[in-house]
C-alpha atoms as a PDB file:
ATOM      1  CA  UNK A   1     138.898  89.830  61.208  1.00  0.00           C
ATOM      2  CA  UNK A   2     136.165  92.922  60.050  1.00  0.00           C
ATOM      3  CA  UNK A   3     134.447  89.519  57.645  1.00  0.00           C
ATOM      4  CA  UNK A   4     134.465  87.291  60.597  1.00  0.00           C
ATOM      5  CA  UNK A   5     132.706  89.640  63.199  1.00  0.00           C
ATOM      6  CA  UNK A   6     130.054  90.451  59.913  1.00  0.00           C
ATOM      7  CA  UNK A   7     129.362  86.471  58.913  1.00  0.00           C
ATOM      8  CA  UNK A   8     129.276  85.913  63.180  1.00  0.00           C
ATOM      9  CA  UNK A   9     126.360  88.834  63.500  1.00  0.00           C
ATOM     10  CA  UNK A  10     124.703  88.469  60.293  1.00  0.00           C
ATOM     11  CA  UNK A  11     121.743  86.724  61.972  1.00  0.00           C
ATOM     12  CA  UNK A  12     121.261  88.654  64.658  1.00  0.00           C
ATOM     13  CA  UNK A  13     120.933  91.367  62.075  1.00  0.00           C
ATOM     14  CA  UNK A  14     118.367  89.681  60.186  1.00  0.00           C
ATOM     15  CA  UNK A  15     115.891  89.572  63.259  1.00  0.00           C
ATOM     16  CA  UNK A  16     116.611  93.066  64.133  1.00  0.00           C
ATOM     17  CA  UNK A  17     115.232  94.273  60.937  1.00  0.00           C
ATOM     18  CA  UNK A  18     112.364  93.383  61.343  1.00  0.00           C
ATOM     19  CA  UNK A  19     111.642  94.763  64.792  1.00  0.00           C
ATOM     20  CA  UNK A  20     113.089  97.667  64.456  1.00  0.00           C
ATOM     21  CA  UNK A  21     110.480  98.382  61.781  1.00  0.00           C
ATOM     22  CA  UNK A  22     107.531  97.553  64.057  1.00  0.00           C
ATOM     23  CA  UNK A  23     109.025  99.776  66.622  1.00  0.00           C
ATOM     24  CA  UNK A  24     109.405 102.642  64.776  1.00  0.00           C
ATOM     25  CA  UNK A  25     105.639 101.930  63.653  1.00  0.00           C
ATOM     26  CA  UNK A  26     104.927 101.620  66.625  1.00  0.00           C
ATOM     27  CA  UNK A  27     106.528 104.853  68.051  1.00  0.00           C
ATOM     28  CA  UNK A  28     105.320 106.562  64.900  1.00  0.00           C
ATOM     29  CA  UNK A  29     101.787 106.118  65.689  1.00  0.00           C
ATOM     30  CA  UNK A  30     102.151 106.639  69.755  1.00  0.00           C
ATOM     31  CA  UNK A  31     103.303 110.007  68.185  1.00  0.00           C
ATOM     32  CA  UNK A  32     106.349 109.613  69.690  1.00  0.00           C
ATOM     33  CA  UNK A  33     109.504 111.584  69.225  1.00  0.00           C
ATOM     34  CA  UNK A  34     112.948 110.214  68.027  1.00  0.00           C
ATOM     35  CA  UNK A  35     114.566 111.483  70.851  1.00  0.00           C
ATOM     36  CA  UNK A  36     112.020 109.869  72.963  1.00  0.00           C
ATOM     37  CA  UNK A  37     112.167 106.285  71.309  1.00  0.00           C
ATOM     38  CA  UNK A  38     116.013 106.401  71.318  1.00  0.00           C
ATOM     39  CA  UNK A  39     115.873 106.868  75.069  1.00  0.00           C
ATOM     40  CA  UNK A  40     113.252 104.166  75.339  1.00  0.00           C
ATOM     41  CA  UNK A  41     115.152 101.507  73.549  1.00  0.00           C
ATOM     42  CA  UNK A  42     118.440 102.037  75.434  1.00  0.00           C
ATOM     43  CA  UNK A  43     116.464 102.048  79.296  1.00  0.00           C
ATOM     44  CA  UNK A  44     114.609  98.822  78.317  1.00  0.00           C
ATOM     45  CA  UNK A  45     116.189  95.625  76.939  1.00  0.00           C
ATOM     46  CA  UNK A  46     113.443  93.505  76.468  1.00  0.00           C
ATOM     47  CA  UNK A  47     111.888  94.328  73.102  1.00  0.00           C
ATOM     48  CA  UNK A  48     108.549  93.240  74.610  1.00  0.00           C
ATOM     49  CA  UNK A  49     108.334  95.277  77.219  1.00  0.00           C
ATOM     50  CA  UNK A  50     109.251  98.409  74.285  1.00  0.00           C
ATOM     51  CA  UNK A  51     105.951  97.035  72.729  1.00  0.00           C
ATOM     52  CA  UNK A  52     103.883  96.848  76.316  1.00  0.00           C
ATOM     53  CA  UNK A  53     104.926 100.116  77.287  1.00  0.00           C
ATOM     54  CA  UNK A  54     103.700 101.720  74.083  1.00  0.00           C
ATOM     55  CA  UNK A  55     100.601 100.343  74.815  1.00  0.00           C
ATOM     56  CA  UNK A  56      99.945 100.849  78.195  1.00  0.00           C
ATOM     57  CA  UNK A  57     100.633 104.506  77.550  1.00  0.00           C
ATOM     58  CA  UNK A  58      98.820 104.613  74.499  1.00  0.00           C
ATOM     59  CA  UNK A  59      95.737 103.891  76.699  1.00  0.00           C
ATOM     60  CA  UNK A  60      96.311 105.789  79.701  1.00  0.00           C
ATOM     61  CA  UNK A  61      97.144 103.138  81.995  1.00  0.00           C
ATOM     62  CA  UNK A  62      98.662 104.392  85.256  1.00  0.00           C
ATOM     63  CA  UNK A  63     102.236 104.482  85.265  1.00  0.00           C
ATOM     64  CA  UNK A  64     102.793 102.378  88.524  1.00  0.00           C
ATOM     65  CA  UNK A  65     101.250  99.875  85.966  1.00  0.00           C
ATOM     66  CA  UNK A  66     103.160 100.606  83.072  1.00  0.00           C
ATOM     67  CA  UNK A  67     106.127 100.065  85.436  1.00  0.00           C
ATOM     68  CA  UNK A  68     105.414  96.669  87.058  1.00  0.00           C
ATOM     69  CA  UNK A  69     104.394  95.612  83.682  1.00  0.00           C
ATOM     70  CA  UNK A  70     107.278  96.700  82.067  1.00  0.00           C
ATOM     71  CA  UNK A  71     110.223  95.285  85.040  1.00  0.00           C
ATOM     72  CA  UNK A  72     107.864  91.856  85.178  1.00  0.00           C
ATOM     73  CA  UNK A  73     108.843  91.843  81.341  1.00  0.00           C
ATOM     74  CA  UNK A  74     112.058  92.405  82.134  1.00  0.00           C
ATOM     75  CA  UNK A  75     112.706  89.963  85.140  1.00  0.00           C
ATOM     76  CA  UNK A  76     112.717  87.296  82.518  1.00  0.00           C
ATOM     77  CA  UNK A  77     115.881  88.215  81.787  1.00  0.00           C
ATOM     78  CA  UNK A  78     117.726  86.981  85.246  1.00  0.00           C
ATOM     79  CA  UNK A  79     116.501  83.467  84.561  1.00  0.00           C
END
């Protein structure tokens, strides 16, 4: 049963690699902490809307912006 649920998520897997390495780039240079990136990642499920945040704060943008920008992201996922 364990080898089934592995060979099932296996390519999932595969395309989380590599965004989870441009995140934590990403959150590495935004100076970010871990504890602040873990929270991050489990408040927003749309990866691009991790990415937009990052850098909308990265250049001050106001957060009412930051916000819209980040739930319009988001909204995608209700379709």
């Amino acid at each position: 049963m364990r080898t089934t649920a592995i060979k099932k998520t296996f390519p999932l897997a595969i395309s989380a690699i590599p965004f989870g390495i441009v995140m934590g780039t990403s959150t590495f240079n935004a100076q970010f902490d871990t504890i602040q990136m873990l929270y991050m990642n489990l408040m927003m499920f749309a990866g691009a809307s991790q990415l937009a945040f990052i850098e909308l704060f990265l250049v001050n943008s106001p957060n009412l912006i930051i916000l819209i920008s980040c739930l319009l992201i988001n909204s995608r996922m209700f379709l």
